[in-house]
Protein backbone atom coordinates (compact mmCIF):
# COMPACT_ATOMS: atom_id res chain seq x y z
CA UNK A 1 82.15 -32.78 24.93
CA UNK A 2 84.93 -35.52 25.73
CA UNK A 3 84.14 -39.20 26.13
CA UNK A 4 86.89 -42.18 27.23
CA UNK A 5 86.05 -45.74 26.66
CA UNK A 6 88.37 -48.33 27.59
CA UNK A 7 89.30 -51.04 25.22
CA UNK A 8 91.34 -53.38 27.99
CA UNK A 9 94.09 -54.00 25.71
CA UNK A 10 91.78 -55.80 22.95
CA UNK A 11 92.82 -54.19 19.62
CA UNK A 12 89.98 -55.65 18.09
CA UNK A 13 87.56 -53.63 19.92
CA UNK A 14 89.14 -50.35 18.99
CA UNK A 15 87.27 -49.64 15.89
CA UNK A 16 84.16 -49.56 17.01
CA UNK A 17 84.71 -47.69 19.79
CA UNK A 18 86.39 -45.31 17.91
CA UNK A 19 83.31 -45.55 15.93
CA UNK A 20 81.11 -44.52 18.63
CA UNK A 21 82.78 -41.89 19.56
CA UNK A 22 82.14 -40.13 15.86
CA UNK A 23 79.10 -41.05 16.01
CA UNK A 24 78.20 -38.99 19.10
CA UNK A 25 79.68 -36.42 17.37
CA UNK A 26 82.30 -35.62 20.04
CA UNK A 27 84.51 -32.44 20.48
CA UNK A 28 87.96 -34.09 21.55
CA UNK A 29 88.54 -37.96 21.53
CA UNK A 30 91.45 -38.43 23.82
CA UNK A 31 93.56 -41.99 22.37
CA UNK A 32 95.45 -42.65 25.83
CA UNK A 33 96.13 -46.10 25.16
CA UNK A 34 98.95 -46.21 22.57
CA UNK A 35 99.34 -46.01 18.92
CA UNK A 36 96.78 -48.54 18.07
CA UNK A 37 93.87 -46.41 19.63
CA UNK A 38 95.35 -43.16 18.21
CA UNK A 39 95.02 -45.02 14.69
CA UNK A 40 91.63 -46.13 14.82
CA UNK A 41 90.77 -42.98 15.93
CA UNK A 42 92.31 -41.22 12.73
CA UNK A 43 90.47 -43.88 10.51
CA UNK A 44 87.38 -43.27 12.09
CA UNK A 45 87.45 -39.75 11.18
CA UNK A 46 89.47 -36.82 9.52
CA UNK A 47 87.40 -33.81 11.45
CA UNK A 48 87.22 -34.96 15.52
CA UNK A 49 90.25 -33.73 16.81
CA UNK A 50 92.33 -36.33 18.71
CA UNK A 51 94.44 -36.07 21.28
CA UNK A 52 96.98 -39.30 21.64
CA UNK A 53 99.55 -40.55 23.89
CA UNK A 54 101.69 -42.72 22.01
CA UNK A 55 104.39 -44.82 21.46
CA UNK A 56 107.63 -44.33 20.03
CA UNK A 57 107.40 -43.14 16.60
CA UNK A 58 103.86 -41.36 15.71
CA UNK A 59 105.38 -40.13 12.72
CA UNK A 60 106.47 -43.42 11.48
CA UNK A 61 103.34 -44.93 12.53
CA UNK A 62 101.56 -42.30 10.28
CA UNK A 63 99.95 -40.87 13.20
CA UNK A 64 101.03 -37.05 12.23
CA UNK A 65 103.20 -35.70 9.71
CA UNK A 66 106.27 -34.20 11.88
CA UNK A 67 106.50 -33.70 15.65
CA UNK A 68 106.64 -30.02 15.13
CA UNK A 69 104.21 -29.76 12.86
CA UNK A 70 101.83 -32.73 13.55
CA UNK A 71 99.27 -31.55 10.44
CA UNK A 72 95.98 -33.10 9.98
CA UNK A 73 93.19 -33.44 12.87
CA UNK A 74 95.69 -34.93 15.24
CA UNK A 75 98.31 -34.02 18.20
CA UNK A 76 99.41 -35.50 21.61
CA UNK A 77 102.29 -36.88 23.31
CA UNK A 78 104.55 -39.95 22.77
CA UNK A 79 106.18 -41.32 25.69
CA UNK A 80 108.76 -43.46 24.00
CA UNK A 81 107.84 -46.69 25.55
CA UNK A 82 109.54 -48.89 23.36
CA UNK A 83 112.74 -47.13 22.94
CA UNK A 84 113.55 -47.94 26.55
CA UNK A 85 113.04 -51.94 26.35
CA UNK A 86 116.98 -51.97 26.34
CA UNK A 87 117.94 -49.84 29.13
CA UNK A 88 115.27 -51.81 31.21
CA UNK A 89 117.18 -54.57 30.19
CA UNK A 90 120.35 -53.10 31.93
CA UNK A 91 118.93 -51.99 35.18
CA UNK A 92 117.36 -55.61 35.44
CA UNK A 93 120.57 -56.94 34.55
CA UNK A 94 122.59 -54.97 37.40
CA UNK A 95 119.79 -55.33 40.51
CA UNK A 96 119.64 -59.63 39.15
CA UNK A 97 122.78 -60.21 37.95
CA UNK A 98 122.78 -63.75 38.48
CA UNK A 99 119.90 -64.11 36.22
CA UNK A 100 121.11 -66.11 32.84
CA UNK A 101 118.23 -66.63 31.62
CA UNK A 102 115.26 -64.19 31.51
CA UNK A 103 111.50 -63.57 30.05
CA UNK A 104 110.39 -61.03 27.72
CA UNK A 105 106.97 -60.67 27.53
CA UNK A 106 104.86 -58.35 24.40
CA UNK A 107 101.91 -58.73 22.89
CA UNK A 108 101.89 -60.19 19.74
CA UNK A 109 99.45 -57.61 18.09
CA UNK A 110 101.75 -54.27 19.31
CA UNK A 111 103.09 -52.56 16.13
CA UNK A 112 106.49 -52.38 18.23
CA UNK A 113 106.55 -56.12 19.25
CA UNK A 114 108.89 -56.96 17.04
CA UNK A 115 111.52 -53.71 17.59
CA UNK A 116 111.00 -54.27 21.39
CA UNK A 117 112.33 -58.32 20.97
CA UNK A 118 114.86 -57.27 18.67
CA UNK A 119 116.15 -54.49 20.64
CA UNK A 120 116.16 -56.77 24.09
CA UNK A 121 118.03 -59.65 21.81
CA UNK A 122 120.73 -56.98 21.14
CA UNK A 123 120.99 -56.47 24.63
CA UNK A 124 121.06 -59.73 25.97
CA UNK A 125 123.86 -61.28 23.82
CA UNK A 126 125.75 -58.37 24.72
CA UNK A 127 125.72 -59.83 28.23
CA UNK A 128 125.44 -63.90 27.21
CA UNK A 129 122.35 -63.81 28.38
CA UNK A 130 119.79 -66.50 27.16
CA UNK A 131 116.29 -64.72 26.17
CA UNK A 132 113.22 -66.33 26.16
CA UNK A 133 110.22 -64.32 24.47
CA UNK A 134 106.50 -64.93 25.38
CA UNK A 135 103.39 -63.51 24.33
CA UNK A 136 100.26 -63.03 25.89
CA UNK A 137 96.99 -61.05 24.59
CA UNK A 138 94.56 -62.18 27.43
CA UNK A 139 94.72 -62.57 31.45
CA UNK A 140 94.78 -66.31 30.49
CA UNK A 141 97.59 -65.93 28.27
CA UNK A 142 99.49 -64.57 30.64
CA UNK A 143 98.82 -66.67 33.61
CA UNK A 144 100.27 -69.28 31.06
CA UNK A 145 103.38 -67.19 30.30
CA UNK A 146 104.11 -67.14 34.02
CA UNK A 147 103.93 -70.58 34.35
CA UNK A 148 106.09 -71.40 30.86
CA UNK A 149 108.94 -68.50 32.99
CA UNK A 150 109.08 -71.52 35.48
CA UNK A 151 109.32 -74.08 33.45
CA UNK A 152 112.32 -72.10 31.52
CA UNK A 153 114.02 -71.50 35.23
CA UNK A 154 114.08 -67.89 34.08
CA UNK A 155 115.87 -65.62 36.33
CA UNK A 156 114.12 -62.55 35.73
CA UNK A 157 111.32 -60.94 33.48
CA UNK A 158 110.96 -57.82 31.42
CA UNK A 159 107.53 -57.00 30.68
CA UNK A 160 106.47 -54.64 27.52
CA UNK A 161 104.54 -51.47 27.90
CA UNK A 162 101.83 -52.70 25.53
CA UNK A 163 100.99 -55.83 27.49
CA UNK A 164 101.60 -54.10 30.93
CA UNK A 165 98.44 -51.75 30.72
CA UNK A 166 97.18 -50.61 34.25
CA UNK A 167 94.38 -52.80 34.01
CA UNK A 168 96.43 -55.85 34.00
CA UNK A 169 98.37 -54.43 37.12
CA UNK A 170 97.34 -56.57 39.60
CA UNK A 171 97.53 -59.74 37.88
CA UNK A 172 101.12 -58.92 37.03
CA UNK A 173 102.31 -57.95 40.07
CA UNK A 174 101.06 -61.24 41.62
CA UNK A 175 102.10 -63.68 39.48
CA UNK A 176 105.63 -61.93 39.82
CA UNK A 177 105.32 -62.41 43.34
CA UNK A 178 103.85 -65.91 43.22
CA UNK A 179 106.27 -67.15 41.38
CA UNK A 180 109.28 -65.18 42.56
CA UNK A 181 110.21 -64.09 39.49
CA UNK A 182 111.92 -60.59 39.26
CA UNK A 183 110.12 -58.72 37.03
CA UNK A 184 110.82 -54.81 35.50
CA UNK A 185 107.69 -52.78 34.48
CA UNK A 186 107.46 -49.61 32.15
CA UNK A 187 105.16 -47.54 34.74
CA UNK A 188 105.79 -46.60 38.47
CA UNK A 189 101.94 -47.19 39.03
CA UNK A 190 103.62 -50.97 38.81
CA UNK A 191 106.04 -50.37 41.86
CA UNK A 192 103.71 -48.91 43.87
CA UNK A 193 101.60 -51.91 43.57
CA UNK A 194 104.34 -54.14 44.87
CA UNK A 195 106.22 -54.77 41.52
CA UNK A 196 109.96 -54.81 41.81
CA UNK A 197 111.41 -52.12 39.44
CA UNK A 198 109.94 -49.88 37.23
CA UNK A 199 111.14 -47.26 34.18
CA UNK A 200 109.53 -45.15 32.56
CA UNK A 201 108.13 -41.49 31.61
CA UNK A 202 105.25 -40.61 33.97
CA UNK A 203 101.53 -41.65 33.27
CA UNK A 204 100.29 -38.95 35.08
CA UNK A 205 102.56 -36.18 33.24
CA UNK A 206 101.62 -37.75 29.69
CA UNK A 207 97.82 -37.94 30.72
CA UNK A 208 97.76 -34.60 32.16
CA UNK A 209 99.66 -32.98 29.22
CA UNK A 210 96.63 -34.67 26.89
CA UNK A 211 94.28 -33.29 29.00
CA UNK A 212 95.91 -29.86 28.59
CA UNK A 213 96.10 -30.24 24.82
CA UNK A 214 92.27 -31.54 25.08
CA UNK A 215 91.55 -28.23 26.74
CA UNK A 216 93.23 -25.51 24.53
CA UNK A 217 91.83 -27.48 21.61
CA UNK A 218 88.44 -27.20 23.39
CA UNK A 219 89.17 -23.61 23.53
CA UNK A 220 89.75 -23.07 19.89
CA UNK A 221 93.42 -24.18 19.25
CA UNK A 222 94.04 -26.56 16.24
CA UNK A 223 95.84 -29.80 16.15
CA UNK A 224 97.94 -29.23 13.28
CA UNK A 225 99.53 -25.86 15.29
CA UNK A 226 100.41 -28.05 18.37
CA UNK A 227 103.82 -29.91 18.46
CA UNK A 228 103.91 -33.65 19.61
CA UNK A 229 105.41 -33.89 22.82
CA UNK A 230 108.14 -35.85 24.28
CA UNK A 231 108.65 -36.24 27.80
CA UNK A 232 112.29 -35.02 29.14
CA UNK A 233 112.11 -37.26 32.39
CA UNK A 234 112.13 -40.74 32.87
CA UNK A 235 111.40 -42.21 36.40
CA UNK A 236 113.29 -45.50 38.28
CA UNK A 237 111.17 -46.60 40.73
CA UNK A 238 112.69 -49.64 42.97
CA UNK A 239 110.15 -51.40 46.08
CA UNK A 240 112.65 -51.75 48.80
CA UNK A 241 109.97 -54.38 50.19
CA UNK A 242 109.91 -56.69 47.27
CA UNK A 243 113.85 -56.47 46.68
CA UNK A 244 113.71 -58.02 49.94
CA UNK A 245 110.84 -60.56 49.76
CA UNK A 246 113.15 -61.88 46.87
CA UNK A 247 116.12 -62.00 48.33
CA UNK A 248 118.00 -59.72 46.31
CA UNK A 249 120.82 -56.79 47.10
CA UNK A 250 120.82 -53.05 45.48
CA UNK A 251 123.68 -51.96 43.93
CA UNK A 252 124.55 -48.92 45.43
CA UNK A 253 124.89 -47.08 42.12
CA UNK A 254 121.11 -47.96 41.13
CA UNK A 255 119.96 -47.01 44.56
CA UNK A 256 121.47 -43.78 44.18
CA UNK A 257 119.56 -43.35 40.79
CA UNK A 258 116.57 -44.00 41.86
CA UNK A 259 113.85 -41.27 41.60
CA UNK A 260 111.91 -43.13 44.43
CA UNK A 261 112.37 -45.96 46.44
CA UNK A 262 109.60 -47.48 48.47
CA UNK A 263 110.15 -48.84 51.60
């Protein structure tokens, strides 16, 4: 038997859940939300097998031992979400080049809050760039995030993987809008909602490969014998319609590097 609950980005919550799970004395529990459900899975129990996507480093987050050879009662995917902060950086850079000043906005309680700021720093004195970092844990907090972007005249906005969560898609994408504020995204499910720019390994592939893992496991395979995987494709997604609505141009280089563009 496998059972999902959803924690809507409150890290708090993931414990017990996690809980609950072992207690129903589950086959599989697929962690799809990150390292931090992954974990509380693995301190819930050392028997379940789990199935993860995660974040950059699973091995330095003590998730498994090595990629190859994950060990212990779990295996997945990670999806390198922080790694890319700085390369979003540079494609927002080159579609809003006039933007001085821009937003980064994490969640505080991420494990890789603090590599994601440090790596988008790096990048943003690189181009004398002035970077303002927000956080934001609730819809709340980041209603008041938006409205501290305006305040700061910020030019542009990069928003984190671990605070951009599909359920807080909508909101996003309309207080981007709202405000005019050009904002890049970590998952294409973000563009197609109307959000400017997005890059990112797939949601879809990562989920799917879980849910193939999930089955094999199922069908007698072991967690320790199944290599983390990586994904080997990273998709640029660019809303023609919103480049528009803000008044902006597309380089011709990004344009041609786009894996979609929606008109």
């Amino acid at each position: 038997m496998i059972e999902y609950r959803w924690a809507e980005g409150r890290y708090d919550r993931l414990p017990a859940l996690a809980a609950e799970l072992v207690s129903r004395k589950v086959d599989v529990i697929a962690a799809i939300s990150g390292s931090p459900s992954a974990l509380a899975a693995k301190n819930a129990t050392s028997t379940i097998p789990i199935v993860f996507t995660s974040g950059a480093d699973p091995v330095g987050d003590g998730l498994v031992a090595s990629l190859a050879r994950p060990g212990g009662n779990l295996t997945g995917i990670s999806f390198l979400g922080g790694d890319l902060m700085s390369k979003r950086f540079e494609l927002l850079s080159e579609l809003v080049p006039q933007a001085m000043v821009i937003g980064l906005l994490v969640n505080p309680n991420n494990a890789y809050a603090a590599r994601e700021t440090r790596d988008v720093q790096e990048a943003a004195r690189s181009k004398s760039v002035l970077l303002h970092v927000l956080t934001a844990t609730s819809e709340s907090e980041i209603d008041a995030a938006f409205a501290r972007l305006v305040q700061l005249q910020a030019g542009a906005l990069l928003a984190s993987p671990a605070v951009s969560n599909i359920g807080r898609r909508d909101q996003l994408v309309e207080l981007a809008a709202r405000h005019a504020i050009p904002t890049i995204y970590p998952w294409r499910e973000f563009a197609t909602a109307g959000g400017l720019i997005s890059y990112g390994s797939s949601n879809e592939a990562n989920n799917r490969q879980a849910g193939i893992y999930a089955g094999r496991i199922l069908k007698g395979a072991k967690p320790a014998d199944l290599p983390v995987m990586q994904p080997t494709k990273f998709e640029l997604v660019i809303n023609v319609k919103t480049v528009k609505a803000l008044g902006l141009t597309i380089p011709p280089r990004l344009l041609a590097a786009a894996d979609e563009v929606i008109e």
